[in-house]
PDB file of N, CA and C in Angstrom:
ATOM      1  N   UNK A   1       0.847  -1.185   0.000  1.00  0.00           N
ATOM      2  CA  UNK A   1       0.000   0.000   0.000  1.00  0.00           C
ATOM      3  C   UNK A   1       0.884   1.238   0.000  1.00  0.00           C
ATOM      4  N   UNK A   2       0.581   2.242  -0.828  1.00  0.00           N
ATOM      5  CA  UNK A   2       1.351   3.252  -0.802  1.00  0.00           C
ATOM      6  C   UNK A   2       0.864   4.018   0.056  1.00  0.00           C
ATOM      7  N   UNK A   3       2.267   5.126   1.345  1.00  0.00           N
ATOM      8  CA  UNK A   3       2.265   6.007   2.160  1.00  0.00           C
ATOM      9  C   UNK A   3       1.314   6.994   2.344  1.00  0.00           C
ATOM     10  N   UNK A   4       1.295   7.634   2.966  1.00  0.00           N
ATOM     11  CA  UNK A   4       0.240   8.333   2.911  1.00  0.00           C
ATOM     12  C   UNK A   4       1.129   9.454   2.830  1.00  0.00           C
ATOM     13  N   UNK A   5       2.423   9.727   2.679  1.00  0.00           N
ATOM     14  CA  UNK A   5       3.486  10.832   2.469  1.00  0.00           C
ATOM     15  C   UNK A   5       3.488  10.626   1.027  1.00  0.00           C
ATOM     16  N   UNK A   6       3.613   9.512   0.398  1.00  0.00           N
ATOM     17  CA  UNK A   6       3.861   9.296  -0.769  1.00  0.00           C
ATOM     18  C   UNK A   6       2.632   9.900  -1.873  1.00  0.00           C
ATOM     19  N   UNK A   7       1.614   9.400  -1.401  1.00  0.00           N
ATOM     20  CA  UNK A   7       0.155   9.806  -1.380  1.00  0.00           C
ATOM     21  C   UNK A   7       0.186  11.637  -1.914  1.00  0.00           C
ATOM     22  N   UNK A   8       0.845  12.176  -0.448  1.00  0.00           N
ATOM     23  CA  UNK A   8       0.389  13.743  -1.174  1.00  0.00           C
ATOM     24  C   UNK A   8       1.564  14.086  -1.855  1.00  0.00           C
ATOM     25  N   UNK A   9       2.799  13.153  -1.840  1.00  0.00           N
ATOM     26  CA  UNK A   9       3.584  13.926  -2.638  1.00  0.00           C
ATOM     27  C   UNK A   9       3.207  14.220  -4.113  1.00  0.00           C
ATOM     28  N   UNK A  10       2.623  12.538  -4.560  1.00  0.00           N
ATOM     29  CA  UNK A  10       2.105  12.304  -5.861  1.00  0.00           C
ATOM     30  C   UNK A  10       0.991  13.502  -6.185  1.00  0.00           C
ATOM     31  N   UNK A  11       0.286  13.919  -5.114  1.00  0.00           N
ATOM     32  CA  UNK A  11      -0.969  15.094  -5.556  1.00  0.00           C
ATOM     33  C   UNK A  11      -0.111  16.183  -5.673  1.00  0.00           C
ATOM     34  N   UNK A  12       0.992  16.845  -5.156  1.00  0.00           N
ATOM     35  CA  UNK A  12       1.376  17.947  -5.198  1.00  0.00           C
ATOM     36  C   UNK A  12       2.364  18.085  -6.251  1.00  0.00           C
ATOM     37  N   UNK A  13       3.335  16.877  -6.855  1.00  0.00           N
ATOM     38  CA  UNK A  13       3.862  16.464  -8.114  1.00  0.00           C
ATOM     39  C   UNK A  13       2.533  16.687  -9.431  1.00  0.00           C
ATOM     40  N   UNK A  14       1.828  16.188  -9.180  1.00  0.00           N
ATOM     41  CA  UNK A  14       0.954  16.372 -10.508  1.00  0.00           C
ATOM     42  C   UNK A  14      -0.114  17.687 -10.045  1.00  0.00           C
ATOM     43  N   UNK A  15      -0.272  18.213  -9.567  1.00  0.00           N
ATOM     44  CA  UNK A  15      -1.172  19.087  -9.245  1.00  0.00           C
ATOM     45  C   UNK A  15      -0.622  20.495  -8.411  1.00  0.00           C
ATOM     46  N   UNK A  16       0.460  20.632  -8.663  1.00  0.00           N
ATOM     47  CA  UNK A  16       1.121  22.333  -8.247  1.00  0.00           C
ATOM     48  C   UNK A  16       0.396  23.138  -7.812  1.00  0.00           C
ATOM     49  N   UNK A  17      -0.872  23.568  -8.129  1.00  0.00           N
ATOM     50  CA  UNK A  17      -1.733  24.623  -8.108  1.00  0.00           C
ATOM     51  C   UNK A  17      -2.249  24.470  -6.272  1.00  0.00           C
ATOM     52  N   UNK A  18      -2.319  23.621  -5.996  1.00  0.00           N
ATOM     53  CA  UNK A  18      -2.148  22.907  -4.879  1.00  0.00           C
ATOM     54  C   UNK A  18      -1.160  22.801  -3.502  1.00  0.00           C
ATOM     55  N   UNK A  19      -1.266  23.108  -1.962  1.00  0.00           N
ATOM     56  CA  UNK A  19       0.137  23.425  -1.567  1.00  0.00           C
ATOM     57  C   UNK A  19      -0.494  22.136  -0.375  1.00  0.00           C
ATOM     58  N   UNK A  20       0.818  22.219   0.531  1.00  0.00           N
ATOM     59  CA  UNK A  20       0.530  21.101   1.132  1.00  0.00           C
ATOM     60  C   UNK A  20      -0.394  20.744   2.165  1.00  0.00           C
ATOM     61  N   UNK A  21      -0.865  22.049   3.009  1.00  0.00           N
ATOM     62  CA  UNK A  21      -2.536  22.553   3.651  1.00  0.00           C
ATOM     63  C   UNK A  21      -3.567  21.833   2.935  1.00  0.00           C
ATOM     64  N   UNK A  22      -3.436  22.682   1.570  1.00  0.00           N
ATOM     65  CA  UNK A  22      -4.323  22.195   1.159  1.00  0.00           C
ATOM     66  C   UNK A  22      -4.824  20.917   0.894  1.00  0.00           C
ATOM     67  N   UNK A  23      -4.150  19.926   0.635  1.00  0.00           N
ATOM     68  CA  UNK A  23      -4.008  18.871   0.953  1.00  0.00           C
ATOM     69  C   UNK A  23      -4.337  17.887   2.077  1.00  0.00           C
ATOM     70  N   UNK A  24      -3.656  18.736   3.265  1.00  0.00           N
ATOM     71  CA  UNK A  24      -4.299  17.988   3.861  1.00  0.00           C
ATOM     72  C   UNK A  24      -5.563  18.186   4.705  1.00  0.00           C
ATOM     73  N   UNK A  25      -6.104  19.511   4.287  1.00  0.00           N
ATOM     74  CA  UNK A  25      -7.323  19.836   4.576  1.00  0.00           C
ATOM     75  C   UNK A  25      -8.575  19.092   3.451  1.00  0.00           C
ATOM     76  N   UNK A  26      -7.868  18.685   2.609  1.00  0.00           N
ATOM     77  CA  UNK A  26      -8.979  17.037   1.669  1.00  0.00           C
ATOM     78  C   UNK A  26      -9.062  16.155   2.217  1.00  0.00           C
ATOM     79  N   UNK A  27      -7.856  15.759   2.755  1.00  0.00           N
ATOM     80  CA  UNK A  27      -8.047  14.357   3.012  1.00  0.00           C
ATOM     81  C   UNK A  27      -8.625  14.789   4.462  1.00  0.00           C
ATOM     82  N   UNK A  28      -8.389  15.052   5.206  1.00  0.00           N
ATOM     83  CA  UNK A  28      -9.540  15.598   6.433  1.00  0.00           C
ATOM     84  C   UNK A  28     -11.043  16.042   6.196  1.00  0.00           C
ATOM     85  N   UNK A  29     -11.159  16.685   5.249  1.00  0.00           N
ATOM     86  CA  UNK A  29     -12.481  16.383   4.975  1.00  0.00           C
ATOM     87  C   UNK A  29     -13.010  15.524   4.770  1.00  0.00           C
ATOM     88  N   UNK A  30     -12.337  14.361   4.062  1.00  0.00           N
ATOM     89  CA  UNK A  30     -12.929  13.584   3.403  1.00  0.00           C
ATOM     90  C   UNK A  30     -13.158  12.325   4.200  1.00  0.00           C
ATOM     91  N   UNK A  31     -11.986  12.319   5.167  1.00  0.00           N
ATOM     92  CA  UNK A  31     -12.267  11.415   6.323  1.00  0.00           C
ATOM     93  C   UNK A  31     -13.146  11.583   6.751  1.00  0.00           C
ATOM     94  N   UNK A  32     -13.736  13.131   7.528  1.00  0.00           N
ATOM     95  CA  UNK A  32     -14.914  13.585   8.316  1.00  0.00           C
ATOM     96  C   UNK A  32     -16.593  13.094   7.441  1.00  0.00           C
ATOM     97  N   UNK A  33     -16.201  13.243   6.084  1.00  0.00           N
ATOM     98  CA  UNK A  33     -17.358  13.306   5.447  1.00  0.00           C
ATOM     99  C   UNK A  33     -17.876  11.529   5.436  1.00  0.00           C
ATOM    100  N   UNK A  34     -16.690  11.039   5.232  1.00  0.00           N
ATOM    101  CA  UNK A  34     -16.715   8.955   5.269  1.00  0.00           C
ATOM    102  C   UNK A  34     -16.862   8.609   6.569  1.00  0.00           C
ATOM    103  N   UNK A  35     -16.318   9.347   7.677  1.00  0.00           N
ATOM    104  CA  UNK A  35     -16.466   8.622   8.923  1.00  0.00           C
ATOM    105  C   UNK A  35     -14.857   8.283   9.383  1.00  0.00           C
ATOM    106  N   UNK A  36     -14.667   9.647  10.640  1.00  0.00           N
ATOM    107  CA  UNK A  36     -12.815   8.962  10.801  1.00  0.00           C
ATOM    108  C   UNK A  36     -12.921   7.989  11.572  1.00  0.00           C
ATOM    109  N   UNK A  37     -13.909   7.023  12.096  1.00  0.00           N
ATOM    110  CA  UNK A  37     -13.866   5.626  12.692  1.00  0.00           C
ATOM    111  C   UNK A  37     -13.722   4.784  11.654  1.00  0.00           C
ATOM    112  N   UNK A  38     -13.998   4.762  10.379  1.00  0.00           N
ATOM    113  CA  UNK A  38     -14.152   3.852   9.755  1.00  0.00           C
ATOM    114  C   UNK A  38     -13.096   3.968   8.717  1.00  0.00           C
ATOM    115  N   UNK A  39     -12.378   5.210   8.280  1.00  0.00           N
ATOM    116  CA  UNK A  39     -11.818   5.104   6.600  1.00  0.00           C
ATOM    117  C   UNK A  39      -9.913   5.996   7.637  1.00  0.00           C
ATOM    118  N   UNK A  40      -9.135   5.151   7.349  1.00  0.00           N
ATOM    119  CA  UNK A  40      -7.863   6.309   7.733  1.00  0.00           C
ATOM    120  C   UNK A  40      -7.041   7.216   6.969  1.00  0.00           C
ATOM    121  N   UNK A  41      -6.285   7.649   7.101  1.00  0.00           N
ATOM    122  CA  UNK A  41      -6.006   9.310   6.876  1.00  0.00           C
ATOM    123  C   UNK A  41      -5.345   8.550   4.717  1.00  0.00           C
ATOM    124  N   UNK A  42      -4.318   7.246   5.336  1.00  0.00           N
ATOM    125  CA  UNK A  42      -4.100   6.771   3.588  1.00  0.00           C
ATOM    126  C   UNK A  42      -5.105   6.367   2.665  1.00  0.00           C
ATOM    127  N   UNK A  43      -6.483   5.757   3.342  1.00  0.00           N
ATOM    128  CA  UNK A  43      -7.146   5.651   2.238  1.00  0.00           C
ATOM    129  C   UNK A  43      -8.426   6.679   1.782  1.00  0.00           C
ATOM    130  N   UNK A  44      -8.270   7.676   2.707  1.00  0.00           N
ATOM    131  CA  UNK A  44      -8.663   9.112   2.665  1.00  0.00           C
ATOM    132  C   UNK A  44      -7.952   9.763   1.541  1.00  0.00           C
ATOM    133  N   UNK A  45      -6.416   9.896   1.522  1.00  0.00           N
ATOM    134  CA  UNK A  45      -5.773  10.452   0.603  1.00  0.00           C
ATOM    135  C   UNK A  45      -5.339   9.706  -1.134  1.00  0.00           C
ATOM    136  N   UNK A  46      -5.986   8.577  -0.845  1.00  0.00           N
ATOM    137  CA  UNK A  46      -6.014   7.858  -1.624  1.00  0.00           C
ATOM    138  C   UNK A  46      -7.117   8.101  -2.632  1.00  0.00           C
ATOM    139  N   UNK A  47      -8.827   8.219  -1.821  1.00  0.00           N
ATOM    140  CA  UNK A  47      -9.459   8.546  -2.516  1.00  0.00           C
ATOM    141  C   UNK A  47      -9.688  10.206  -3.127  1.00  0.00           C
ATOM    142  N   UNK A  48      -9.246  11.136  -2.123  1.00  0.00           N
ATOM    143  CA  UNK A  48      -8.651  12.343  -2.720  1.00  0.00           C
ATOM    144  C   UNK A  48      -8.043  12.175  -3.909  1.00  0.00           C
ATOM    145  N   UNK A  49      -6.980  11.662  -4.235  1.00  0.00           N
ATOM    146  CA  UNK A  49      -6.133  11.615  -5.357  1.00  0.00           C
ATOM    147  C   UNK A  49      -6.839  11.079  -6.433  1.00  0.00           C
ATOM    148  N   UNK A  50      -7.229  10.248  -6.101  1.00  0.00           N
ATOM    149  CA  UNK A  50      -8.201   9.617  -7.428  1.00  0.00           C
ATOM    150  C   UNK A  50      -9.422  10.702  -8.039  1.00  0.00           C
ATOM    151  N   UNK A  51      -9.975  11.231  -7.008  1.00  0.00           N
ATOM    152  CA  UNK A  51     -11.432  11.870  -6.947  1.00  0.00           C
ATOM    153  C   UNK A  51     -10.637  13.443  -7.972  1.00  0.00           C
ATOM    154  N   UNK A  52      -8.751  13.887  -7.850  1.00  0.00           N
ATOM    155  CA  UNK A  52      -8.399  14.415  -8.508  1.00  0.00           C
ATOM    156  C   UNK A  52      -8.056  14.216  -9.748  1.00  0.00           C
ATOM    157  N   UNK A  53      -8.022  13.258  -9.984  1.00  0.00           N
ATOM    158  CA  UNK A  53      -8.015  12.302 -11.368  1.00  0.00           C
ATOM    159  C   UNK A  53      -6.397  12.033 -11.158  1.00  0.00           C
ATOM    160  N   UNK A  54      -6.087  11.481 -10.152  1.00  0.00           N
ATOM    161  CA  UNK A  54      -4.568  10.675 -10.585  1.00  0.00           C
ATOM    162  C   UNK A  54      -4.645   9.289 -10.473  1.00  0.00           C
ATOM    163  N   UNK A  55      -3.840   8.583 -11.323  1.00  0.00           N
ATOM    164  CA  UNK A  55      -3.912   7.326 -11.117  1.00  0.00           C
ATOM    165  C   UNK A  55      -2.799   6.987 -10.493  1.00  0.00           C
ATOM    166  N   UNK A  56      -2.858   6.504  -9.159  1.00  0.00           N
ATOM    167  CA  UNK A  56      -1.948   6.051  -8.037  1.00  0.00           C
ATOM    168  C   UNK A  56      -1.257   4.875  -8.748  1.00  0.00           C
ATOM    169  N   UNK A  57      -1.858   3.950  -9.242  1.00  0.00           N
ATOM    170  CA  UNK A  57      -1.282   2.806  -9.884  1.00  0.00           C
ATOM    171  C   UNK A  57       0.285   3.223 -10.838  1.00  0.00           C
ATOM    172  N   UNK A  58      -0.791   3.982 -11.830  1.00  0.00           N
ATOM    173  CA  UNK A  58       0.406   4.448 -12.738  1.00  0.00           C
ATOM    174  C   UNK A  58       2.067   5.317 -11.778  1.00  0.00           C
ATOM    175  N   UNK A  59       1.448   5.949 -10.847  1.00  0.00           N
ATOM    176  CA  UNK A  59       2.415   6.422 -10.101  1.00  0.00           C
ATOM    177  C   UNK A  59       3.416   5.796  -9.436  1.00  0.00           C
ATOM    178  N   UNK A  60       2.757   4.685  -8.548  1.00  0.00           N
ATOM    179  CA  UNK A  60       3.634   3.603  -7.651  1.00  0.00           C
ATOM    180  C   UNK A  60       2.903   2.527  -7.668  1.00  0.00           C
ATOM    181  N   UNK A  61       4.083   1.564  -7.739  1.00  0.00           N
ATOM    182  CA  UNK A  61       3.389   0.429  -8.451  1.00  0.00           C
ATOM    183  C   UNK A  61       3.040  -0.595  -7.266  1.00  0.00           C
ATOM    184  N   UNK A  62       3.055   0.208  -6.099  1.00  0.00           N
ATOM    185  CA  UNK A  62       3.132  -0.932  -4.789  1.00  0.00           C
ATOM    186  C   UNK A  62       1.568  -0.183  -4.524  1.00  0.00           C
ATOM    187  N   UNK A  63       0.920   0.944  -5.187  1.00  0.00           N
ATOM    188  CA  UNK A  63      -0.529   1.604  -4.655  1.00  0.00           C
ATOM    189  C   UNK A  63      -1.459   0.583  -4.243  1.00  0.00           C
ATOM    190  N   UNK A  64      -1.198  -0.255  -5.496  1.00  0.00           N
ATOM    191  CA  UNK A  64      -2.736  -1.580  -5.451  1.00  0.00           C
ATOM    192  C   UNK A  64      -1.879  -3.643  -5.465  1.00  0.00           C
ATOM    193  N   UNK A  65      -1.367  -3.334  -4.926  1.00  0.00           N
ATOM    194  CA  UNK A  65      -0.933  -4.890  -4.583  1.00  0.00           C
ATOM    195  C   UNK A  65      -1.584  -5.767  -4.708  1.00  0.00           C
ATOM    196  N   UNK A  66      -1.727  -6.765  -5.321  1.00  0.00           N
ATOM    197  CA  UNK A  66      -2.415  -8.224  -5.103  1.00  0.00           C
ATOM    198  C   UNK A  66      -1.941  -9.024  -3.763  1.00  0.00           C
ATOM    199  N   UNK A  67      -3.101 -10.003  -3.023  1.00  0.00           N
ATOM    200  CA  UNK A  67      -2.534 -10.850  -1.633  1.00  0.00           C
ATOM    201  C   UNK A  67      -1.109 -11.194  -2.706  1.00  0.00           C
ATOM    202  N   UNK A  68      -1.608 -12.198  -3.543  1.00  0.00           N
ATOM    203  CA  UNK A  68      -0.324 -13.174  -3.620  1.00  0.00           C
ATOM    204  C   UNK A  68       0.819 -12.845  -4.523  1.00  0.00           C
ATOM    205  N   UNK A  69       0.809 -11.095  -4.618  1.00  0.00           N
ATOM    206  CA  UNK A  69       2.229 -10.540  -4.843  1.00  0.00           C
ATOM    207  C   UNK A  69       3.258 -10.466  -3.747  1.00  0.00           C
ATOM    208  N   UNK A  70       2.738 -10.268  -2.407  1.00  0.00           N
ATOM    209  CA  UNK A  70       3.011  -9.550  -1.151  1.00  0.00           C
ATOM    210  C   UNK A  70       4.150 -10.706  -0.300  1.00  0.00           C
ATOM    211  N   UNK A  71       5.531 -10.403   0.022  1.00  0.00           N
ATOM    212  CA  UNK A  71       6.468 -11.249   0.337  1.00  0.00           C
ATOM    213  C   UNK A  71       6.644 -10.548   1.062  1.00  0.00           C
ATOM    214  N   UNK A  72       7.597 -11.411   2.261  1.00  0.00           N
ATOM    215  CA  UNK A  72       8.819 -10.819   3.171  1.00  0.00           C
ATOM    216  C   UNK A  72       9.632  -9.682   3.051  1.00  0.00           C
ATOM    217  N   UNK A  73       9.919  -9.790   1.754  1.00  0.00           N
ATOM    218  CA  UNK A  73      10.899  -8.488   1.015  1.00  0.00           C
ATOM    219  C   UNK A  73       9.956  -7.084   0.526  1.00  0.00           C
ATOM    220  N   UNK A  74       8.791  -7.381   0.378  1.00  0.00           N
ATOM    221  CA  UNK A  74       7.722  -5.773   0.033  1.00  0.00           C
ATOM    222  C   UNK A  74       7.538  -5.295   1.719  1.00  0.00           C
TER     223      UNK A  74
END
């Protein structure tokens, strides 16, 4: 699963217009709006990024893992 550092770096790499507040005043919303008992701050910023149109995949290739990729060494 990719970081949740990694996460806004990728939004602020493709999306400049953007500073790092801002940022994380999305993914705080967006927690608040999903429920912060239920969704955490990476897959908050996760769906931020997407909902900005980035594709995390294309970015880092560890974003969406399969179980039976996942070893000792990841």
């Amino acid at each position: 699963m990719i970081t949740l550092e990694e996460t806004i770096q990728a939004i602020l790499k493709h999306l400049p217009e953007y500073d790092r507040k801002e940022v994380l005043n999305l993914i705080d919303e967006k927690r608040q709006e999903l429920g912060p008992e239920i969704i955490n701050e990476e897959s908050a910023a996760m769906i931020v990024a997407r909902e900005l149109g980035i594709d995390l995949q294309q970015v880092s290739p560890k974003a969406r893992q399969k179980i039976e990729d996942i070893s000792e060494n990841n």
